[in-house]
C-alpha atoms as a PDB file:
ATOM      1  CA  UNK A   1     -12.081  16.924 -23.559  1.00  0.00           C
ATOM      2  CA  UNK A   2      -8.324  17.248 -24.916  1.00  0.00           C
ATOM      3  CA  UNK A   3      -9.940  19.518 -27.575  1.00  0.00           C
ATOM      4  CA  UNK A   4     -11.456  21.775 -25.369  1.00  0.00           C
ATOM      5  CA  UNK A   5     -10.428  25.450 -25.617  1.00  0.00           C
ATOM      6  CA  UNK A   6     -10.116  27.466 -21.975  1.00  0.00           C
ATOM      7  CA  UNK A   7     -10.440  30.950 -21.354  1.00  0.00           C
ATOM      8  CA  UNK A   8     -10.426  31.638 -18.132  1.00  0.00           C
ATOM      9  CA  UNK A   9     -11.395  35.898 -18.392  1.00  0.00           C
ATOM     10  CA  UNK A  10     -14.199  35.398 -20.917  1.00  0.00           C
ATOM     11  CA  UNK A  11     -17.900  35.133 -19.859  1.00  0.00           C
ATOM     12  CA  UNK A  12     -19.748  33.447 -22.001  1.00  0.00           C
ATOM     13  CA  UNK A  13     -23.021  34.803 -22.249  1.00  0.00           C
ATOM     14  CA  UNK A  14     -23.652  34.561 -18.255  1.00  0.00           C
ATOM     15  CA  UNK A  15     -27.746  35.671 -18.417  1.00  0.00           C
ATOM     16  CA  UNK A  16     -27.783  31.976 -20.263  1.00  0.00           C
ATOM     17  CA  UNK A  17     -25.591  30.192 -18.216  1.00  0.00           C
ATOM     18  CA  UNK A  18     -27.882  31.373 -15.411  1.00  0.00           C
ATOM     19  CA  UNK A  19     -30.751  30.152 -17.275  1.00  0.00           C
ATOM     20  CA  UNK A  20     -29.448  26.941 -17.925  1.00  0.00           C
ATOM     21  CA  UNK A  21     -27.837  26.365 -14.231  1.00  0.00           C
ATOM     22  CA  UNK A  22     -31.630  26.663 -13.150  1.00  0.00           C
ATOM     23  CA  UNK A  23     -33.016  24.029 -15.054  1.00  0.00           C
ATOM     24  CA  UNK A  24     -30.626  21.587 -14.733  1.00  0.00           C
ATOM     25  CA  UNK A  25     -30.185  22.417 -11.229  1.00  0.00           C
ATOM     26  CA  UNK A  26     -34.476  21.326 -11.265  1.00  0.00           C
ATOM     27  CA  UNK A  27     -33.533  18.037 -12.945  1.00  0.00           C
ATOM     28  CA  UNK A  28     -30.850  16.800 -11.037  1.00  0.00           C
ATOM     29  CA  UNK A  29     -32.823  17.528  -7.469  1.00  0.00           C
ATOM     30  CA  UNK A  30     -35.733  15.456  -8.746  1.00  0.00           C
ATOM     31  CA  UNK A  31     -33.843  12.374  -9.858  1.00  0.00           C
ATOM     32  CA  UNK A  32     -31.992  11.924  -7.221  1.00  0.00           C
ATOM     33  CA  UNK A  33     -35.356  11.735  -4.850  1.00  0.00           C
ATOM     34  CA  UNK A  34     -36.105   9.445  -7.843  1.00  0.00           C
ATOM     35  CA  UNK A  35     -32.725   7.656  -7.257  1.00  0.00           C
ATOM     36  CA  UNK A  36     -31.926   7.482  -3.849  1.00  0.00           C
ATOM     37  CA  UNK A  37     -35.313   6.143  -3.392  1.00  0.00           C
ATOM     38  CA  UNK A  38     -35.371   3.626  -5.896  1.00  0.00           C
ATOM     39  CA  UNK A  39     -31.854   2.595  -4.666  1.00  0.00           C
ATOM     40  CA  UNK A  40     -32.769   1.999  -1.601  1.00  0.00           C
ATOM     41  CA  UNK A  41     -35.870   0.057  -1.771  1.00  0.00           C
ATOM     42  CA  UNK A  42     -34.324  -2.041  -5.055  1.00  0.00           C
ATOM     43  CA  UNK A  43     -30.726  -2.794  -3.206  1.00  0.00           C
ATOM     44  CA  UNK A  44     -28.704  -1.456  -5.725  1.00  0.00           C
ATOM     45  CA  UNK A  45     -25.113   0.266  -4.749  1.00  0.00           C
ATOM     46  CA  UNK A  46     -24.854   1.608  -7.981  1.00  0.00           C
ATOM     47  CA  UNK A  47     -28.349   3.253  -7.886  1.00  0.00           C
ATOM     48  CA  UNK A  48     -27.159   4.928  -4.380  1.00  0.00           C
ATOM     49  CA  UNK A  49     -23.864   5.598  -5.985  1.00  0.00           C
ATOM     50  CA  UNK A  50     -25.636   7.683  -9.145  1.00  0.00           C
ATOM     51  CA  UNK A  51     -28.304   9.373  -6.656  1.00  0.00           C
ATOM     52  CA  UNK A  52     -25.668  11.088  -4.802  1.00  0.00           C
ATOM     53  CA  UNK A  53     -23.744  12.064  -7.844  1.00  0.00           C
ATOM     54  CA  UNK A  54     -27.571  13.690  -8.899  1.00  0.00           C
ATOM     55  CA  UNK A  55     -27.267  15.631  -5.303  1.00  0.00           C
ATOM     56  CA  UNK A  56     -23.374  16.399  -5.452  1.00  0.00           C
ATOM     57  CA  UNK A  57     -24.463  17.941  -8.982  1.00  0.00           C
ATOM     58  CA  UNK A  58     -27.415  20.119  -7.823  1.00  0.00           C
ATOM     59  CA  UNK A  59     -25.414  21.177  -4.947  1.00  0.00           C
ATOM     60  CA  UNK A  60     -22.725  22.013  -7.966  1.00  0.00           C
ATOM     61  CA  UNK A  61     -25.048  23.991  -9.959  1.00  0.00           C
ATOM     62  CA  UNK A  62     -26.469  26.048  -6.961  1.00  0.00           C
ATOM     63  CA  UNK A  63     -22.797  27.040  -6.143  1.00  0.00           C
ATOM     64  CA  UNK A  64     -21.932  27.769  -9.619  1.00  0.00           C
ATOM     65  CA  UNK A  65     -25.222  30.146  -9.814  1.00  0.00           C
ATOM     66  CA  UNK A  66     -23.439  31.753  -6.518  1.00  0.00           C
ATOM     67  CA  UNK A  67     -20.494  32.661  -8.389  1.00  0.00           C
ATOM     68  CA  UNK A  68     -21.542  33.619 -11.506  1.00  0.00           C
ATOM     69  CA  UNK A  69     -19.705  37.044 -12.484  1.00  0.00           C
ATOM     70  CA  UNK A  70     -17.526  36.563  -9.737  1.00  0.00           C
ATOM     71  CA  UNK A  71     -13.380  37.549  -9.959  1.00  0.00           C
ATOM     72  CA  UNK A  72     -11.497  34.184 -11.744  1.00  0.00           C
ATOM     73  CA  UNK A  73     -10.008  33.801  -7.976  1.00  0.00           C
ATOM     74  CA  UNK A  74     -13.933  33.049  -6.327  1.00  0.00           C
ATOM     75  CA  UNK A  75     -14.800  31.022  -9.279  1.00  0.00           C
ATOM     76  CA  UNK A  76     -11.905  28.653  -8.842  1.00  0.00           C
ATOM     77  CA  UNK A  77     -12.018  28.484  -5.313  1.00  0.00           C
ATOM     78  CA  UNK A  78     -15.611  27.126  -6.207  1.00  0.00           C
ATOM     79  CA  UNK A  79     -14.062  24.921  -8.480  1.00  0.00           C
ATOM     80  CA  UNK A  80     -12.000  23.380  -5.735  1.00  0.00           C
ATOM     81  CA  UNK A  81     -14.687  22.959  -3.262  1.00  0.00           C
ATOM     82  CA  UNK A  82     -16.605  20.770  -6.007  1.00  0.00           C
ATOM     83  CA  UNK A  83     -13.859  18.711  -6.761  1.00  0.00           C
ATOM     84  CA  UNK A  84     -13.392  18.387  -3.307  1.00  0.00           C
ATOM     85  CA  UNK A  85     -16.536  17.013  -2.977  1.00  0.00           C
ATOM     86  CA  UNK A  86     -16.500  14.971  -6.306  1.00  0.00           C
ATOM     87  CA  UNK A  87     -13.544  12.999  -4.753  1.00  0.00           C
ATOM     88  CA  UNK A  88     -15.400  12.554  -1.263  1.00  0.00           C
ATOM     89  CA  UNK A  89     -18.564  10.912  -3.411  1.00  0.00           C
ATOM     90  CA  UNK A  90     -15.878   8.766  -5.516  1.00  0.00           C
ATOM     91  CA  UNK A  91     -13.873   7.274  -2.134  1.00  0.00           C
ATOM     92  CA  UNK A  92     -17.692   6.943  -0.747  1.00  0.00           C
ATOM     93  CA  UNK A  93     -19.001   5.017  -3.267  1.00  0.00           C
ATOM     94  CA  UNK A  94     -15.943   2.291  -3.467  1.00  0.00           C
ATOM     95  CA  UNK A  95     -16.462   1.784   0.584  1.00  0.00           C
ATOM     96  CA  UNK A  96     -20.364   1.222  -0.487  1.00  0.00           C
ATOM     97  CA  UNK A  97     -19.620  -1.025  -3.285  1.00  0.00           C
ATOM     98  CA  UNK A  98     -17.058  -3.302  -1.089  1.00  0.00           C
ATOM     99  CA  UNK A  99     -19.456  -3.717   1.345  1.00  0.00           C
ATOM    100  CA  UNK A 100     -21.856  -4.935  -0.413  1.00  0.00           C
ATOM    101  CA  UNK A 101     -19.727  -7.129  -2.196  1.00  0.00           C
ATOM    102  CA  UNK A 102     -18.743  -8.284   0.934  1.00  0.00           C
ATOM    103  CA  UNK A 103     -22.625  -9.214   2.022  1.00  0.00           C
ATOM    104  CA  UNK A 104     -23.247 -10.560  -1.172  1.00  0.00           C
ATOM    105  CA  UNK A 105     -26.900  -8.585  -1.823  1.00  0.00           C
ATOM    106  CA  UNK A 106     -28.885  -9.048  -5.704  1.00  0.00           C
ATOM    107  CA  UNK A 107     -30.452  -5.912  -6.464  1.00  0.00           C
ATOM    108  CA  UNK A 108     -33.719  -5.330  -8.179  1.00  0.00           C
ATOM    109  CA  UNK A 109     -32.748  -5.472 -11.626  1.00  0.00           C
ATOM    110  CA  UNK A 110     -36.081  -4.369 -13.178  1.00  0.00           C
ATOM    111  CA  UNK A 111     -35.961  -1.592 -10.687  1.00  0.00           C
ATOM    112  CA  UNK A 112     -32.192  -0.390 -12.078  1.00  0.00           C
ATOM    113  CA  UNK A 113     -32.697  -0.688 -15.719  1.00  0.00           C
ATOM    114  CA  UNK A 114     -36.138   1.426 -15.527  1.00  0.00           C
ATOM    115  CA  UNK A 115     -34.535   4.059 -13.074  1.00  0.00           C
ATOM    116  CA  UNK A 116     -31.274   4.351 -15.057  1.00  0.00           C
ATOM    117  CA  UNK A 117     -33.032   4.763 -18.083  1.00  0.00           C
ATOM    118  CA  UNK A 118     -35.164   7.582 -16.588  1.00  0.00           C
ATOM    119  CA  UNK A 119     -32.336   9.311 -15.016  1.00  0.00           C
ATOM    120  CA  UNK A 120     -29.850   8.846 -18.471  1.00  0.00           C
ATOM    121  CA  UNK A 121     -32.886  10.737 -20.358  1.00  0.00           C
ATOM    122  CA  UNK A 122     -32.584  13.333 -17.418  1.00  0.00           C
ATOM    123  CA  UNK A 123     -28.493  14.010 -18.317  1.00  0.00           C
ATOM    124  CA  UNK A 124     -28.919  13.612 -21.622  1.00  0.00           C
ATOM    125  CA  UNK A 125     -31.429  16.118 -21.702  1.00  0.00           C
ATOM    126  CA  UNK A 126     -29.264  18.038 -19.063  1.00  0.00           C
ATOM    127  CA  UNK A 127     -25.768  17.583 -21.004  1.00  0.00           C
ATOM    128  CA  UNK A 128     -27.535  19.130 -24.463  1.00  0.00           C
ATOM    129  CA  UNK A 129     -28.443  22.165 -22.271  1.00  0.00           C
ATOM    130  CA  UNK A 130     -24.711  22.828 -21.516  1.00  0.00           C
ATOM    131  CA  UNK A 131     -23.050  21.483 -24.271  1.00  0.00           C
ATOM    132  CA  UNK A 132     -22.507  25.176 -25.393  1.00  0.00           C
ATOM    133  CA  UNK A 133     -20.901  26.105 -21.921  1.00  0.00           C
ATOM    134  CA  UNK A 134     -18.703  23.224 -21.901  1.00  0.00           C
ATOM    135  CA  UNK A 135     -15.574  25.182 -22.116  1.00  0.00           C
ATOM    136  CA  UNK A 136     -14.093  27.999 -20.104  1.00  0.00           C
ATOM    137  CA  UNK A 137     -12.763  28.497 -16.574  1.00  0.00           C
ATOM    138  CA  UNK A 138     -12.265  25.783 -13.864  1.00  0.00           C
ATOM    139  CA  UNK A 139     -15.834  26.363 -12.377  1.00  0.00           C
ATOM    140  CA  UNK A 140     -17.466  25.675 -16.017  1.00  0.00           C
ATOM    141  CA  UNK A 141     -15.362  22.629 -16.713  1.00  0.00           C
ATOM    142  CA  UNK A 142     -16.616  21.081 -13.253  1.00  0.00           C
ATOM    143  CA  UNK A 143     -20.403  21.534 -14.246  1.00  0.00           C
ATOM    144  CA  UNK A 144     -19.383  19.930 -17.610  1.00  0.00           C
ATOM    145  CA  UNK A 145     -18.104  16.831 -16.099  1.00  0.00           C
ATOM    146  CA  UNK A 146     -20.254  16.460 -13.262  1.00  0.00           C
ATOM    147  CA  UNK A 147     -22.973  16.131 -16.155  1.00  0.00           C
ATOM    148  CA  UNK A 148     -20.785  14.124 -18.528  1.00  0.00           C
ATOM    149  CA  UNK A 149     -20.192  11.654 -15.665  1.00  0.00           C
ATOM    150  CA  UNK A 150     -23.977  11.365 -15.067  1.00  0.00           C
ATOM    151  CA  UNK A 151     -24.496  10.098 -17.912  1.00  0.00           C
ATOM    152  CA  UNK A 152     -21.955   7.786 -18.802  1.00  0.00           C
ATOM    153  CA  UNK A 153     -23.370   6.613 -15.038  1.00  0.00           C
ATOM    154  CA  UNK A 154     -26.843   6.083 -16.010  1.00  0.00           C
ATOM    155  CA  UNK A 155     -25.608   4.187 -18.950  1.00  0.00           C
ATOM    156  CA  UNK A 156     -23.661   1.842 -17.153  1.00  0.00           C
ATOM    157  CA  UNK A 157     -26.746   1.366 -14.722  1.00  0.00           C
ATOM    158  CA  UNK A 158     -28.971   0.039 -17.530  1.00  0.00           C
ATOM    159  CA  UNK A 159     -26.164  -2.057 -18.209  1.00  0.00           C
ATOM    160  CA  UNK A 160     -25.451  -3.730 -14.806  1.00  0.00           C
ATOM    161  CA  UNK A 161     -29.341  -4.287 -14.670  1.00  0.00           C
ATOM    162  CA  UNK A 162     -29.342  -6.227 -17.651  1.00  0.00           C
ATOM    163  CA  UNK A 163     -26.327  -8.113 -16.130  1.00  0.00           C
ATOM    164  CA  UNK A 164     -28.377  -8.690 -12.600  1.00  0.00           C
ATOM    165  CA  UNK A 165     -31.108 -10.559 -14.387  1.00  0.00           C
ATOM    166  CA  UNK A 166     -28.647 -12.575 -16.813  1.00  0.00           C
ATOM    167  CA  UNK A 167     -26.275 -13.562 -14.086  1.00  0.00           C
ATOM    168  CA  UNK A 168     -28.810 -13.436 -11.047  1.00  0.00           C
ATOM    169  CA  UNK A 169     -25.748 -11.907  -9.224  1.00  0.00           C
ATOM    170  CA  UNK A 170     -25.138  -8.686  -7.910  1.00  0.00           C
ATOM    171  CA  UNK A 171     -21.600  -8.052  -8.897  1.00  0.00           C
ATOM    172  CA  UNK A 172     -22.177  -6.516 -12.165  1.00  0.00           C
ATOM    173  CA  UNK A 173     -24.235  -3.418  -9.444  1.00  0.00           C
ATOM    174  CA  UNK A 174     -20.733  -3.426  -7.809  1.00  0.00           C
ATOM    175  CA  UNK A 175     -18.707  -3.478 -10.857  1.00  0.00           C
ATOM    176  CA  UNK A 176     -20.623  -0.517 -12.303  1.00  0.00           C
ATOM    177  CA  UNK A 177     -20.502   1.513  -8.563  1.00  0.00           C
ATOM    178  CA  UNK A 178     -16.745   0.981  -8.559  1.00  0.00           C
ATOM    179  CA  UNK A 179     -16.333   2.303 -11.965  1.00  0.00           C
ATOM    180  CA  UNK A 180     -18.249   5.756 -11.073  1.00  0.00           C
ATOM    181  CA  UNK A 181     -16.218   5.953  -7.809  1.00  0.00           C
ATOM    182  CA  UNK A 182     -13.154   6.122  -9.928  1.00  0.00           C
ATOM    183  CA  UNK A 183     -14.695   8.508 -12.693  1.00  0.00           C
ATOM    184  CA  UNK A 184     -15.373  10.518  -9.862  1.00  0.00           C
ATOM    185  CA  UNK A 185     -12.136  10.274  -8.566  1.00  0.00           C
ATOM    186  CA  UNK A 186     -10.341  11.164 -11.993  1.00  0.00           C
ATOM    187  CA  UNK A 187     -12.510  14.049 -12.573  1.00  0.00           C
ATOM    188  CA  UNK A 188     -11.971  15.287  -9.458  1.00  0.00           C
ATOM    189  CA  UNK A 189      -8.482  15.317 -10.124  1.00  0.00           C
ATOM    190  CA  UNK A 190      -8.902  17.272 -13.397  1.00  0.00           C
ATOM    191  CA  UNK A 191     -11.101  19.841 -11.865  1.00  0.00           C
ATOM    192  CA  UNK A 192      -8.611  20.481  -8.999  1.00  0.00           C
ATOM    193  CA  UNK A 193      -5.823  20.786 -11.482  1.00  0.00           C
ATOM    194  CA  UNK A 194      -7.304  23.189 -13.099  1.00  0.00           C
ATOM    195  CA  UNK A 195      -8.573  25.133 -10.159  1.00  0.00           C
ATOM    196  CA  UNK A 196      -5.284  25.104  -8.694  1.00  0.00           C
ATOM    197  CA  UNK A 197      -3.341  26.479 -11.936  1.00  0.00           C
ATOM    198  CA  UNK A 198      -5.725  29.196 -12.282  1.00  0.00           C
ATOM    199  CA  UNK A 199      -5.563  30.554  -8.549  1.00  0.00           C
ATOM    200  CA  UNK A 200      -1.455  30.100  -9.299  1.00  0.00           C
ATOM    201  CA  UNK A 201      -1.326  32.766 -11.822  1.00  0.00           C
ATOM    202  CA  UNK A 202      -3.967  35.124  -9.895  1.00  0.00           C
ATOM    203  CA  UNK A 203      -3.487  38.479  -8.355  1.00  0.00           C
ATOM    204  CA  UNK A 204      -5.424  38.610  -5.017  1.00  0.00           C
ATOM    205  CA  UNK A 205      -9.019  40.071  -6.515  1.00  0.00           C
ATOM    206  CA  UNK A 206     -11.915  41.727  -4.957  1.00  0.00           C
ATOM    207  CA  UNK A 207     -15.357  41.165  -6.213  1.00  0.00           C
END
């Protein structure tokens, strides 16, 4: 990300981004009925944890669609609400995963590694469509992350389900959902950063 370039005034091909926004938007929606279902029948925090970063990120995409050609000032006051958000699903998910380390639950680790490799083909197919649109204003950045983070997610998923069934434990599920709480929680911070530095050095706009 350090050798990302950002200008903040420049659309970049917007009839595209539009395009794109839509399908990933129809991606994310469906996995995380995929998810949060899965999650909750199989036990697993970290399942739970990833399905609501699937709905934070279609919520993402439907508000970036809003502001699409919108003054710098509108797009980054998008950008804050999402990171806003991105840090409420981060502080979430580390209650979620303490409790459950507190009650001691074994997820269904069949159930994990087949979702989370279903939903990483979902980003993966979802981080190739904006790859191109990774750079830019505050509001662009966010969609890039919340997509990069999905995927790093899902990885980690197939991971911690191959750890259930080795260990016959559930702490590798909380390990995993405490690591995405505090992605979430760093990107969030990046995202409002940048949000906030933009709005900084904008004139009051209309439009």
């Amino acid at each position: 990300m350090s050798g990302c370039h950002h200008h903040p005034e420049a659309p970049v091909d917007d009839t595209r981004y539009r395009q794109a926004l839509v399908v990933v938007l129809a991606i994310n929606a469906s996995m995380f009925a995929v998810e949060i279902t899965g999650g909750l029948v199989g036990g697993s925090v970290a399942l739970q944890a990833d399905a609501l970063d699937f709905f934070g990120d279609a919520a993402t995409y439907a508000l970036s669609l809003a502001v699409i050609g919108s003054a710098l000032r509108w797009r980054a006051a998008a950008a804050l609400l999402k990171g806003a958000t991105m840090a409420a699903f981060g502080l979430w998910v580390i209650g979620a995963s303490i409790h459950h380390a507190l009650t001691g639950q074994i997820p269904s680790a069949a159930l994990m590694s087949g979702i989370g490799v279903a939903a990483l083909a979902a980003n993966v197919t979802s981080a190739m469509i904006l790859f191109r649109f990774r750079s830019g204003d505050s509001n662009r950045r966010s969609v890039w992350l919340c997509t990069r983070n999905d995927a790093i997610g899902n990885a980690a998923v197939i991971v911690a389900g191959g750890a259930v069934f080795g260990s016959n434990s559930g702490w590798p599920d909380v390990i995993v959902a405490l690591a995405m709480g505090c992605l979430a929680l760093h990107s969030a911070y990046l995202v409002i950063s940048q949000a906030r530095r933009e709005l900084s050095k904008q004139p009051i706009e209309l439009g």
